[in-house]
N, C-alpha and C. Protein backbone atom coordinates (compact mmCIF):
# COMPACT_ATOMS: atom_id res chain seq x y z
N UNK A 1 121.65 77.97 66.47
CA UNK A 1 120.88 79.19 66.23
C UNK A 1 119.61 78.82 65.47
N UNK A 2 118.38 79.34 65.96
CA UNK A 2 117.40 79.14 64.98
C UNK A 2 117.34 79.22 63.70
N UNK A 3 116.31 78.52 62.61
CA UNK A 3 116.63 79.16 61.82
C UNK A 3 114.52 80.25 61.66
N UNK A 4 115.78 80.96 60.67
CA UNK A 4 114.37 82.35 60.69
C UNK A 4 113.04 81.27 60.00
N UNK A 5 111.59 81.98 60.84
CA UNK A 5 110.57 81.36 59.97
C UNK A 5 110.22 81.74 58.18
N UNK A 6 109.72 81.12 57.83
CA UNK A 6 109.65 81.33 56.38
C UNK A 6 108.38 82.59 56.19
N UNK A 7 108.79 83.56 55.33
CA UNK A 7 107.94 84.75 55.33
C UNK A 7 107.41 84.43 53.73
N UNK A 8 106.05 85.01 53.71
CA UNK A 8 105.76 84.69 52.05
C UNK A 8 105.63 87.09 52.02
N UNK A 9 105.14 86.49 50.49
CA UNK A 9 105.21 87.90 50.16
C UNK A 9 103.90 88.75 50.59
N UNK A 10 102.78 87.87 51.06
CA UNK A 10 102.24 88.64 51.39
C UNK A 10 102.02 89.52 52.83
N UNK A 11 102.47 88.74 53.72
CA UNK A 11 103.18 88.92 54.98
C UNK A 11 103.88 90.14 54.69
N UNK A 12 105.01 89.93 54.09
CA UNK A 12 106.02 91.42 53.66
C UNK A 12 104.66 92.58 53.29
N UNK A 13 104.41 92.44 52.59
CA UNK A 13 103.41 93.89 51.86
C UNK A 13 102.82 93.81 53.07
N UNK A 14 101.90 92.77 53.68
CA UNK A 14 101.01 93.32 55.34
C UNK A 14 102.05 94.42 56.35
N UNK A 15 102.90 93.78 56.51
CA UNK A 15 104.61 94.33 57.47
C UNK A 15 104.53 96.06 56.94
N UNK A 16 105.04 96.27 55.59
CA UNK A 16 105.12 97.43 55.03
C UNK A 16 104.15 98.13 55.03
N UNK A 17 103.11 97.65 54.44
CA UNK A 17 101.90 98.52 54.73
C UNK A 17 101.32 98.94 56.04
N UNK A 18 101.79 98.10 56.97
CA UNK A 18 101.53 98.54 58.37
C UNK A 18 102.13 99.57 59.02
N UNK A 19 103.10 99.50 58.39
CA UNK A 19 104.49 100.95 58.47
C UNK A 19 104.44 102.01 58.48
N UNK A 20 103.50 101.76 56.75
CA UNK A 20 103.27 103.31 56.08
C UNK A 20 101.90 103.85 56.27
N UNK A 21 100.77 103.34 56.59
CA UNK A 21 99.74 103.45 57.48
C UNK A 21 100.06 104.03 58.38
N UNK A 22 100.80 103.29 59.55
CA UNK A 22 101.11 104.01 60.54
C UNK A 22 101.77 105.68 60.84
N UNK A 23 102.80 105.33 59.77
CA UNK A 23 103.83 106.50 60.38
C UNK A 23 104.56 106.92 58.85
N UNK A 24 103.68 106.67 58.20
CA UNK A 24 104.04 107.18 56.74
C UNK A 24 105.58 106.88 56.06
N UNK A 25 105.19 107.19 54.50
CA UNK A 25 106.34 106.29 53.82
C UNK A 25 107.50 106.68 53.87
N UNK A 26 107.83 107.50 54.67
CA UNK A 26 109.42 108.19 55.19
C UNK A 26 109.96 106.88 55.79
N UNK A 27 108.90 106.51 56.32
CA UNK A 27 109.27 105.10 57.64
C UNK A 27 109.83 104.11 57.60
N UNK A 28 109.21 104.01 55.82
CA UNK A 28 109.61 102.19 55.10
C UNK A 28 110.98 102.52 55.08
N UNK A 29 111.52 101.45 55.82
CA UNK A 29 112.69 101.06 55.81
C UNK A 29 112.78 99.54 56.23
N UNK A 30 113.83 98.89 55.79
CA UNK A 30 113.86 97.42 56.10
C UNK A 30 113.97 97.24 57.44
N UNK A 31 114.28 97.79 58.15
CA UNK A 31 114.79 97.94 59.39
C UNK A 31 113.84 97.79 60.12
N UNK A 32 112.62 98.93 60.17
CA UNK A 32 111.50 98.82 60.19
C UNK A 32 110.45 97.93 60.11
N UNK A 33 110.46 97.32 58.98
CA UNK A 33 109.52 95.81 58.48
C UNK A 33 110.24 95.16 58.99
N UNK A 34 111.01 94.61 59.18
CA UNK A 34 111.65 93.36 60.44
C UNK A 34 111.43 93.63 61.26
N UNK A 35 111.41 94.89 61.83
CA UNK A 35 111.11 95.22 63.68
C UNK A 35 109.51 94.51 63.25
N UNK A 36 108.70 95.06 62.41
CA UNK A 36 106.96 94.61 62.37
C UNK A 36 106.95 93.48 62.54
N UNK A 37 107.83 92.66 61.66
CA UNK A 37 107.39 91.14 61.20
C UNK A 37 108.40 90.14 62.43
N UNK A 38 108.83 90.52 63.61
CA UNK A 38 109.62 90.36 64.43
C UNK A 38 110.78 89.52 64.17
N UNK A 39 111.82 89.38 62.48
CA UNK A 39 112.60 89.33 62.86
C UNK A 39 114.09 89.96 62.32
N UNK A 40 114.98 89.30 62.67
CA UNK A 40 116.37 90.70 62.15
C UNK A 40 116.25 90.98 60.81
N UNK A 41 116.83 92.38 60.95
CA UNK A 41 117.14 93.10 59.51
C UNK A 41 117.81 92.41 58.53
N UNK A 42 118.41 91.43 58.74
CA UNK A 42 119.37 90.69 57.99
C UNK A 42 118.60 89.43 57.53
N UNK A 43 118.14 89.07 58.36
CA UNK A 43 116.98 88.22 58.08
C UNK A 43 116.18 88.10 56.73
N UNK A 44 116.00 89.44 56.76
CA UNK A 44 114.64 90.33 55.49
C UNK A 44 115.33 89.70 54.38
N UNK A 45 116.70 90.03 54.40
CA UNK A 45 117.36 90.05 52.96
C UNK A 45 116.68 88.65 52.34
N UNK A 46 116.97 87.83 52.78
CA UNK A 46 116.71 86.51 52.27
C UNK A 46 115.52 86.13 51.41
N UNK A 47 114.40 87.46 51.52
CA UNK A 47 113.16 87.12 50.92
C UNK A 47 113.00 88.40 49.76
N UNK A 48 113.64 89.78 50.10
CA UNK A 48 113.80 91.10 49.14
C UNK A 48 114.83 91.19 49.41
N UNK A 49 115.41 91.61 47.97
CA UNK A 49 116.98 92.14 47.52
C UNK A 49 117.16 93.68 48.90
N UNK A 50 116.11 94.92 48.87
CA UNK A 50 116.29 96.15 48.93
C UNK A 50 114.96 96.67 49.30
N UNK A 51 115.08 97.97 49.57
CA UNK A 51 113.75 98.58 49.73
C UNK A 51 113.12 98.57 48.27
N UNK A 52 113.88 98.64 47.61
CA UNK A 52 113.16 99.15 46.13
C UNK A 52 112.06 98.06 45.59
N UNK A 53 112.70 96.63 46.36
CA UNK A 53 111.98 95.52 46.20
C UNK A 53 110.31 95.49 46.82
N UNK A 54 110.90 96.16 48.00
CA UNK A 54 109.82 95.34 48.81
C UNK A 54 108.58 96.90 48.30
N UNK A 55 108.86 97.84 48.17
CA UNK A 55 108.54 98.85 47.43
C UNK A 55 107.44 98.19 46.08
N UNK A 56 108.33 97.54 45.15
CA UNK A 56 107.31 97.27 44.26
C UNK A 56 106.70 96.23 44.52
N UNK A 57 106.72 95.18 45.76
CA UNK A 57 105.77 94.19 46.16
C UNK A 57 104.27 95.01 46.40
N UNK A 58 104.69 96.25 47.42
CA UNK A 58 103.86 96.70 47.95
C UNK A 58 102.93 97.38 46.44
N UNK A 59 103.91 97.88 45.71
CA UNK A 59 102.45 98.43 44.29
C UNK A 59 101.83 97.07 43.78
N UNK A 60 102.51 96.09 43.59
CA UNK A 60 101.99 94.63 42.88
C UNK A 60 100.59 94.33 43.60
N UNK A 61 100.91 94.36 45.76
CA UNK A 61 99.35 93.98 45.59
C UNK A 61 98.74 95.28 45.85
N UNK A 62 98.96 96.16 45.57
CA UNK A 62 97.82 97.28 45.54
C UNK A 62 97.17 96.98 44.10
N UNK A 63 97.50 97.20 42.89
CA UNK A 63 97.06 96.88 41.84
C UNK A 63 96.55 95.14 41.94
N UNK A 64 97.04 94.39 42.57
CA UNK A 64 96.16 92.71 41.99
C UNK A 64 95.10 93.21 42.97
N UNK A 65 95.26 93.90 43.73
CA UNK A 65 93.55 94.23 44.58
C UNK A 65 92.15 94.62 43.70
N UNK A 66 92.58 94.98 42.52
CA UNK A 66 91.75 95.70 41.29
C UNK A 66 91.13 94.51 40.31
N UNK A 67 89.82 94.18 40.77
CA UNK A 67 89.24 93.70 39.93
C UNK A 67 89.13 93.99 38.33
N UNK A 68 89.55 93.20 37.97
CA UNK A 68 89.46 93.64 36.04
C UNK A 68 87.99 93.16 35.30
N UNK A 69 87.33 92.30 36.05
CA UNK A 69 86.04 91.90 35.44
C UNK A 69 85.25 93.05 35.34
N UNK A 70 85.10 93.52 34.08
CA UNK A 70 84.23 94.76 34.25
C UNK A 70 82.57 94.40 33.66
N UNK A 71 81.67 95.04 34.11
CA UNK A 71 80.34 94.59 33.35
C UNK A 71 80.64 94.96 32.13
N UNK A 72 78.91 94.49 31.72
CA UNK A 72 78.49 95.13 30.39
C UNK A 72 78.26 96.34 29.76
N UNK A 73 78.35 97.10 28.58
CA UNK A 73 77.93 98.41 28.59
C UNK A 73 79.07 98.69 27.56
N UNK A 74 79.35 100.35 27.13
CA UNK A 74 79.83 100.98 26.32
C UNK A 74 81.02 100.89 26.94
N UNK A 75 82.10 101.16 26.52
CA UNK A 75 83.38 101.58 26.53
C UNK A 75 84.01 102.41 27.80
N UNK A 76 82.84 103.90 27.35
CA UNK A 76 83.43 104.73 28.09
C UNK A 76 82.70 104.20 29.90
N UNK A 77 81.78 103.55 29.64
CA UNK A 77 81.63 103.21 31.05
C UNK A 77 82.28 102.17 32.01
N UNK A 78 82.91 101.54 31.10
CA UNK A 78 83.88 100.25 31.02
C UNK A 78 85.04 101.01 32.01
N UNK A 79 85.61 102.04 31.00
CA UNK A 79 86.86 102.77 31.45
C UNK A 79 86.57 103.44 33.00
N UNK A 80 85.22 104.26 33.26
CA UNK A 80 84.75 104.68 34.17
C UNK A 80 84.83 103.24 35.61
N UNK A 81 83.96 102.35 35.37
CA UNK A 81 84.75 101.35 36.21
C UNK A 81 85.81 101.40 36.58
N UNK A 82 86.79 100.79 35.42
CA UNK A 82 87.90 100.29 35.41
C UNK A 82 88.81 101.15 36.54
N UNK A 83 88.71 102.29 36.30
CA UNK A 83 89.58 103.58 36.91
C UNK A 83 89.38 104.04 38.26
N UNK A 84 88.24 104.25 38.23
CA UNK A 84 87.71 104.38 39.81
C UNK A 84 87.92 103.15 40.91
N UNK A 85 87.50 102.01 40.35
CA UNK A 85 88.35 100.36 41.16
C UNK A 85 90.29 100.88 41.21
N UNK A 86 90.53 101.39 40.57
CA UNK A 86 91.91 101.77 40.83
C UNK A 86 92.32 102.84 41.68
N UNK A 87 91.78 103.82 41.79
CA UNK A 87 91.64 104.86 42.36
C UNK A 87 90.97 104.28 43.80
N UNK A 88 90.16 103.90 44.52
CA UNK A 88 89.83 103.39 45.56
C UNK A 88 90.64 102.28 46.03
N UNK A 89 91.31 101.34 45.19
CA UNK A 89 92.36 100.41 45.79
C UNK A 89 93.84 101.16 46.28
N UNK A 90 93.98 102.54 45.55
CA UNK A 90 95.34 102.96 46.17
C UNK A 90 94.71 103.96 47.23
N UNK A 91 93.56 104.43 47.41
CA UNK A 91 93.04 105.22 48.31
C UNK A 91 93.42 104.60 49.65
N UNK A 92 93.03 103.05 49.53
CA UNK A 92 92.87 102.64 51.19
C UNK A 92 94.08 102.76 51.66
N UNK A 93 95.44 102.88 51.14
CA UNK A 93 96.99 103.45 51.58
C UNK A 93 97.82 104.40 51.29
N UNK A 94 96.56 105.54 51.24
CA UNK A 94 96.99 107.26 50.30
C UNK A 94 98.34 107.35 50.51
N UNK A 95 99.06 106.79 51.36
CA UNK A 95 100.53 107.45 51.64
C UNK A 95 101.74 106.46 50.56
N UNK A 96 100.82 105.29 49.73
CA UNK A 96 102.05 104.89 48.96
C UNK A 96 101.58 105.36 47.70
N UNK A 97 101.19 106.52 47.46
CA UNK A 97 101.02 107.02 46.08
C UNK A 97 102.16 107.34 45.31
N UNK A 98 103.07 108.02 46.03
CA UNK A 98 104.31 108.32 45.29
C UNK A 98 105.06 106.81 45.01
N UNK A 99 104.93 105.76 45.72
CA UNK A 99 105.28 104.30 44.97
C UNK A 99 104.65 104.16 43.85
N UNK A 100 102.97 104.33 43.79
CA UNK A 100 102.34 104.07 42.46
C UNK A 100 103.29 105.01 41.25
N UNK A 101 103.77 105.83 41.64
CA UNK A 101 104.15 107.22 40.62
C UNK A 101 105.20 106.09 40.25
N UNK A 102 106.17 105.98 40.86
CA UNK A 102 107.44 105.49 40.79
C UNK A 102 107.06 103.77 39.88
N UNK A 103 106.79 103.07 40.28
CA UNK A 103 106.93 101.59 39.87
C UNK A 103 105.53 101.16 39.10
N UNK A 104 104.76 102.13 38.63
CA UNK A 104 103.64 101.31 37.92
C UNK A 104 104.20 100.75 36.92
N UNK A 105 105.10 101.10 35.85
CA UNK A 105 105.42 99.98 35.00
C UNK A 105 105.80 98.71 35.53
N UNK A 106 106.53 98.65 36.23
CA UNK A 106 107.14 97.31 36.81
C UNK A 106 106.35 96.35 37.44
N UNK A 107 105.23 96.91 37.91
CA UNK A 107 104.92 95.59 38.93
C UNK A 107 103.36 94.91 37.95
N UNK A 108 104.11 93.83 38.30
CA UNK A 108 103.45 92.62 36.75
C UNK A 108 102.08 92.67 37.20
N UNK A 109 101.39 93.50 37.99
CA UNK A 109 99.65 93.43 38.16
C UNK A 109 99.28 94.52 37.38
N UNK A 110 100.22 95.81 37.15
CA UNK A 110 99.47 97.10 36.49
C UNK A 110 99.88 96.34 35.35
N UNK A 111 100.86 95.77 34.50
CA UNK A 111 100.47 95.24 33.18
C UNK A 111 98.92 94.79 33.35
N UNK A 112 98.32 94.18 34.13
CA UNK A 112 97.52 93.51 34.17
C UNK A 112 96.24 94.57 33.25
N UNK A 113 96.22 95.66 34.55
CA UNK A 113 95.34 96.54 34.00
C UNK A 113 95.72 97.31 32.91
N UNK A 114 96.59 97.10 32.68
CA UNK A 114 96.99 98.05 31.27
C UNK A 114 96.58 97.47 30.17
N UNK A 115 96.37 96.44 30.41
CA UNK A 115 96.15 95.36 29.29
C UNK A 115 94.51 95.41 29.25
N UNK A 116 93.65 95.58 30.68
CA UNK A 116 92.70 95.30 30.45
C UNK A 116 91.91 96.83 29.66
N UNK A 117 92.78 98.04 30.10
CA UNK A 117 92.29 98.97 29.88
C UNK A 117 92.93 99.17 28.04
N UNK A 118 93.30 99.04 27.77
CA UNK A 118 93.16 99.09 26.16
C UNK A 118 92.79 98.33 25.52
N UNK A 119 92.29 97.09 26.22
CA UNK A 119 91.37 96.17 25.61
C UNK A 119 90.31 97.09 25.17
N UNK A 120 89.42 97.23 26.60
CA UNK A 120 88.43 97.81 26.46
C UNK A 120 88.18 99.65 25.67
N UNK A 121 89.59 100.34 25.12
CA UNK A 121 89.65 101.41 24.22
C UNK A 121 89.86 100.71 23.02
N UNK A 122 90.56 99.51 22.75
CA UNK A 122 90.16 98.87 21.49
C UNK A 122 88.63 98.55 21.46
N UNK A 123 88.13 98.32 22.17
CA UNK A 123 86.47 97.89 22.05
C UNK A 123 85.84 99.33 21.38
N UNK A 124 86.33 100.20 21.94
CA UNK A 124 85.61 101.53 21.66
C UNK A 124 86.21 102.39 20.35
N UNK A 125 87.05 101.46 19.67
CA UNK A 125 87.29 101.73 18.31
C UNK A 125 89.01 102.64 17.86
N UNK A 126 89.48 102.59 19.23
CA UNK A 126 90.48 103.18 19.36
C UNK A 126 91.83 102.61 18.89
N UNK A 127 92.95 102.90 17.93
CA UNK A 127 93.92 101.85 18.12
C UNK A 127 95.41 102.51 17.60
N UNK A 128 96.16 102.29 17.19
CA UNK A 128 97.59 103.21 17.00
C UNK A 128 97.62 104.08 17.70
N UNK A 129 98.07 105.12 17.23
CA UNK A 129 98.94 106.37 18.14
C UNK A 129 97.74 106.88 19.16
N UNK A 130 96.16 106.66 18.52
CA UNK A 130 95.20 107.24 19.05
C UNK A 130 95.07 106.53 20.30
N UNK A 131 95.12 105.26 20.42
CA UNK A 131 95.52 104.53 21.40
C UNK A 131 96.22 104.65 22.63
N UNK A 132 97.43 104.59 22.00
CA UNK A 132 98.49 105.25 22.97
C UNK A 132 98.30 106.35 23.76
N UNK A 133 97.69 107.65 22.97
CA UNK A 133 97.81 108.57 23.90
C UNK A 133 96.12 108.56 24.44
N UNK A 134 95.40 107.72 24.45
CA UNK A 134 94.35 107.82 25.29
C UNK A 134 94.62 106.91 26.51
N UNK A 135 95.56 105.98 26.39
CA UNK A 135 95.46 105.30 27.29
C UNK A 135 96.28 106.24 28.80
N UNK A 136 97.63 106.87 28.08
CA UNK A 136 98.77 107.61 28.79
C UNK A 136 97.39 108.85 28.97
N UNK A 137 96.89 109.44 28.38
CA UNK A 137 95.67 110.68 29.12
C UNK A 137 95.25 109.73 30.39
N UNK A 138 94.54 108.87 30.40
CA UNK A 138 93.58 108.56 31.30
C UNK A 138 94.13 108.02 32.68
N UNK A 139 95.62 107.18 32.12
CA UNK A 139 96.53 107.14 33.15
C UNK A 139 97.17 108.45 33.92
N UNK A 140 97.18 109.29 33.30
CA UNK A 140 97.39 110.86 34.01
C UNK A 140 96.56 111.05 34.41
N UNK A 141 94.99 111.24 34.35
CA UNK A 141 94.41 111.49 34.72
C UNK A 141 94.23 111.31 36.54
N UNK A 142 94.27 110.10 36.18
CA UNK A 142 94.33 109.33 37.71
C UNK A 142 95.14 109.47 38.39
N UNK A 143 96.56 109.38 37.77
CA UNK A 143 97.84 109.28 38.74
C UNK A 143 97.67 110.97 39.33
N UNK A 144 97.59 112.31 38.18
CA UNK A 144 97.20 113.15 39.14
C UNK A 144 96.18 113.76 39.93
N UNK A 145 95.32 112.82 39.68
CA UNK A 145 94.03 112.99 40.78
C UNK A 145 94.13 112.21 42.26
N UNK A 146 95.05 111.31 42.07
CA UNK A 146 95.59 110.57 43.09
C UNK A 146 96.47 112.05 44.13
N UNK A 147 97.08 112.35 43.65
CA UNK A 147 98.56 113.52 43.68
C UNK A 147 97.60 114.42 44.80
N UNK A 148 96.55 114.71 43.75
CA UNK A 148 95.48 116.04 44.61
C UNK A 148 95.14 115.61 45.86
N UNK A 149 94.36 114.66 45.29
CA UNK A 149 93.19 114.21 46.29
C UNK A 149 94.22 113.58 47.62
N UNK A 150 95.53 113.26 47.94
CA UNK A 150 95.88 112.88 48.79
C UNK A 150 97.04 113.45 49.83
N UNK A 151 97.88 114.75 48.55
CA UNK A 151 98.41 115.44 49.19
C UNK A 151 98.16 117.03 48.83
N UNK A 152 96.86 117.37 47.91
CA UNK A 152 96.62 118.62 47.24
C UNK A 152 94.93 118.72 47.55
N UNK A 153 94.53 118.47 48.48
CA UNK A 153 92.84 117.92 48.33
C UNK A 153 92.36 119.06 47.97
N UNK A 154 91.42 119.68 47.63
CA UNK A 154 90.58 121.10 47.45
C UNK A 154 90.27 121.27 48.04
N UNK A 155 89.47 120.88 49.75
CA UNK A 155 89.47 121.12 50.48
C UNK A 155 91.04 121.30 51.90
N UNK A 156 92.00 121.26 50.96
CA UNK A 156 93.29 121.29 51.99
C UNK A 156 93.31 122.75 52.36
N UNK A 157 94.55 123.30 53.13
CA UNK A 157 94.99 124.67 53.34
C UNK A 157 95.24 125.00 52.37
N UNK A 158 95.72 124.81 51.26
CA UNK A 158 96.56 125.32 49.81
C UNK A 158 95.40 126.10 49.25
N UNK A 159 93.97 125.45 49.29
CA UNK A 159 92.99 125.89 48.77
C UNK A 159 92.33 126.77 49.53
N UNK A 160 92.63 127.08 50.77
CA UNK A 160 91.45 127.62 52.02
C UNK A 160 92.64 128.88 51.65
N UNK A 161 93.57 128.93 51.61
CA UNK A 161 95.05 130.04 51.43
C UNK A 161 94.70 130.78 50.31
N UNK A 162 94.24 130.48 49.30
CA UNK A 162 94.26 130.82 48.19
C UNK A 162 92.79 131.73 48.15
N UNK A 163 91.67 130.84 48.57
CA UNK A 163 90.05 131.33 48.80
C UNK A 163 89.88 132.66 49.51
N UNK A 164 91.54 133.09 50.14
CA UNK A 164 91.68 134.12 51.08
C UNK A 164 92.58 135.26 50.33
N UNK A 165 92.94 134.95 49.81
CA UNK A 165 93.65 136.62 48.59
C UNK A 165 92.58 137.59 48.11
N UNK A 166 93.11 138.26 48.09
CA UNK A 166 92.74 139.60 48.18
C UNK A 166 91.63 139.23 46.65
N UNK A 167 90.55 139.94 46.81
CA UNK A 167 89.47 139.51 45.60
C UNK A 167 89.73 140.91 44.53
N UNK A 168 90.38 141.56 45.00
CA UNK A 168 90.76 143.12 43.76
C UNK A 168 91.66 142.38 43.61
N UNK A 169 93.03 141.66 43.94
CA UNK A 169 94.25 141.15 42.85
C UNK A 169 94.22 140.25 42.22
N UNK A 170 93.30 138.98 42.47
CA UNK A 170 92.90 138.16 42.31
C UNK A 170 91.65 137.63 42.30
N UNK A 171 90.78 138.45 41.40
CA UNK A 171 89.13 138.01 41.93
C UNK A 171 88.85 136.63 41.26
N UNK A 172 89.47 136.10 39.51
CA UNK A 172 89.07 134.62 39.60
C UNK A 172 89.53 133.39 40.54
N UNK A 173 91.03 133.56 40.73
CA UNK A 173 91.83 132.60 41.79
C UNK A 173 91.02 132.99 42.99
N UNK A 174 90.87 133.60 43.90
CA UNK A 174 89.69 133.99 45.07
C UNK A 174 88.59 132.72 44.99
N UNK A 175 87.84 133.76 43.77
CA UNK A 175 86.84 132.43 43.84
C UNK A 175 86.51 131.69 43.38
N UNK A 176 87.56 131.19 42.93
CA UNK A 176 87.57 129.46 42.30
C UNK A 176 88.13 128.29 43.34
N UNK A 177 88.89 128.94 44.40
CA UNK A 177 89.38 128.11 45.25
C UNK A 177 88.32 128.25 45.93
N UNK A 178 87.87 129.35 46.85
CA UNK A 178 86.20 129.03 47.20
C UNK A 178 85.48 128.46 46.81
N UNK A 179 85.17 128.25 45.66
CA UNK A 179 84.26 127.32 45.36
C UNK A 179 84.64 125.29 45.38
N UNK A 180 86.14 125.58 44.65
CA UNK A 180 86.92 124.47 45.05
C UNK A 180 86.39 124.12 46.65
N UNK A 181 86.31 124.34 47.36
CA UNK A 181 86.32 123.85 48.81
C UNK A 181 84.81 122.84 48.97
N UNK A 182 84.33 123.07 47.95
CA UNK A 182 82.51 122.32 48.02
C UNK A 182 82.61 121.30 47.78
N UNK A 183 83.50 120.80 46.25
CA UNK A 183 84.01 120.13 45.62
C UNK A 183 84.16 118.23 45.85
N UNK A 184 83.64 117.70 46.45
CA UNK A 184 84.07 116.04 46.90
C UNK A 184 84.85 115.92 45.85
N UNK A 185 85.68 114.80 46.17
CA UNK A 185 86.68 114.63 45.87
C UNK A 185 86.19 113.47 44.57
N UNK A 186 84.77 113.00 45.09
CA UNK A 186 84.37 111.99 44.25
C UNK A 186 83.94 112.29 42.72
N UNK A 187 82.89 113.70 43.18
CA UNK A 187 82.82 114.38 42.28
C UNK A 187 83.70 115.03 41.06
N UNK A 188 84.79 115.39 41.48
CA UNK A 188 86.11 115.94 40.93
C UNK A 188 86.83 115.09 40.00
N UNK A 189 86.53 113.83 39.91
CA UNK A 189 87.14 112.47 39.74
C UNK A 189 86.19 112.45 38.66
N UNK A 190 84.95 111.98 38.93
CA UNK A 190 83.79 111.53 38.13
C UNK A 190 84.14 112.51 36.66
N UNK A 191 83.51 114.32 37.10
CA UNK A 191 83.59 115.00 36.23
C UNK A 191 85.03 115.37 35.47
N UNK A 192 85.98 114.90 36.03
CA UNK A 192 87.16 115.43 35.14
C UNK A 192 87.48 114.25 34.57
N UNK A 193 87.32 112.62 34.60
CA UNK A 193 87.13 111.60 33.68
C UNK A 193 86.28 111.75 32.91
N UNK A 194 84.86 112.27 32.95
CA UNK A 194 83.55 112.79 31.94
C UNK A 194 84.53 113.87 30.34
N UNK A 195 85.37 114.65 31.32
CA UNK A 195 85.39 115.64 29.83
C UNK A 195 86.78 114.63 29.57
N UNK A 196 87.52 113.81 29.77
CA UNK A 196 88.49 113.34 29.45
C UNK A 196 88.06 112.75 28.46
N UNK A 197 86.77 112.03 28.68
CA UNK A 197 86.44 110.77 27.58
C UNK A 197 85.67 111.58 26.79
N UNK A 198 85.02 112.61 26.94
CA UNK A 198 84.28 113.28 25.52
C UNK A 198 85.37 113.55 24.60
N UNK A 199 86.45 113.69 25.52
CA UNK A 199 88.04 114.57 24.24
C UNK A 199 88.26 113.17 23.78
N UNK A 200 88.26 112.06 24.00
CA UNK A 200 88.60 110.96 23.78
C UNK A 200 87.72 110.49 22.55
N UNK A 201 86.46 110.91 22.86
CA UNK A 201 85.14 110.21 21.65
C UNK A 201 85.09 110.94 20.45
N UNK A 202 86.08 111.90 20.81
CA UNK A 202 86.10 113.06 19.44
C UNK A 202 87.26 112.92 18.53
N UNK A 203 87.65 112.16 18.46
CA UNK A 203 89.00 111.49 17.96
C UNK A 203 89.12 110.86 17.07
């Protein structure tokens, strides 16, 4: 009997990500990534324990995709980088966001950025508890702007549904989701990191 060819890990994350691209992350199953990578399910085992594995391969290289070299400049523009390079590296596979939700502690590349991003809030004078919870704000920030922008967009139905209620029962919800609909997504990002870090500089 042959023996199976040797798979590295990045092969696996190409396999998976081709999956969930395709036919979304309901799909990932091992079963699945062996049918991609053409060979048996049993096969797989030999290189990931489980899905859960090959799961946090797939957040590891979404995050090592994130450049940490950030330029020169203040702090808060530092962070502004930093975040948006993160936010565009999980963009290009909107459908493994709920992995990012699930395994960002674990996979040894978001230490990476975690590390780089309180570097750079220690640069900006930040440190103990004040620390902590600026770093966990700004990480919310993202993780639920990720949430929106991929399964909540402002331009989705949720918002076009809402832009449509009755303006006597609801005249601010009316037209705030109307106006929501103008909204880029880029924009939305930019300005709701802007008042994050003013609450941040006031500290």
């Amino acid at each position: 009997m042959p023996r199976p060819r040797s798979l590295t890990d990045d092969q696996l994350v190409a396999a998976a990500l081709a999956v969930v691209d395709r036919e979304g992350l309901a799909a990932l199953t091992m079963r699945a990534v062996a049918r991609e990578l053409g060979v048996a399910t049993m096969g797989l085992y030999r290189y990931v324990a489980d899905r859960q594995a090959l799961e946090l391969l797939v957040v590891d290289h979404v995050f090592r995709s994130v450049d940490t070299s950030l330029p020169d400049g203040g702090w808060q523009e530092r962070i502004r980088v930093l975040l948006d390079r993160m936010r565009v590296a999980v963009a290009r596979h909107p459908a493994v966001v709920p992995l990012v939700l699930r395994h960002r502690q674990a996979a040894p590349a978001s230490l990476r950025l975690i590390e780089a991003m309180l570097s750079v809030l220690t640069e900006g004078g930040l440190d103990g508890a004040d620390r902590v919870v600026a770093q966990r704000t700004l990480v919310g920030h993202l993780l639920g702007f990720l949430q929106n922008e991929h399964f909540a967009p402002l331009s989705g139905p949720g918002t076009i549904v809402m832009s449509e209620l009755s303006a006597a029962d609801y005249p601010l919800l009316a037209r705030t989701a109307a106006d929501a609909r103008s909204v880029p997504p880029d924009e939305e990002f930019r300005r709701g990191l802007d008042i994050v870090l003013r609450g941040l500089s006031a500290t």
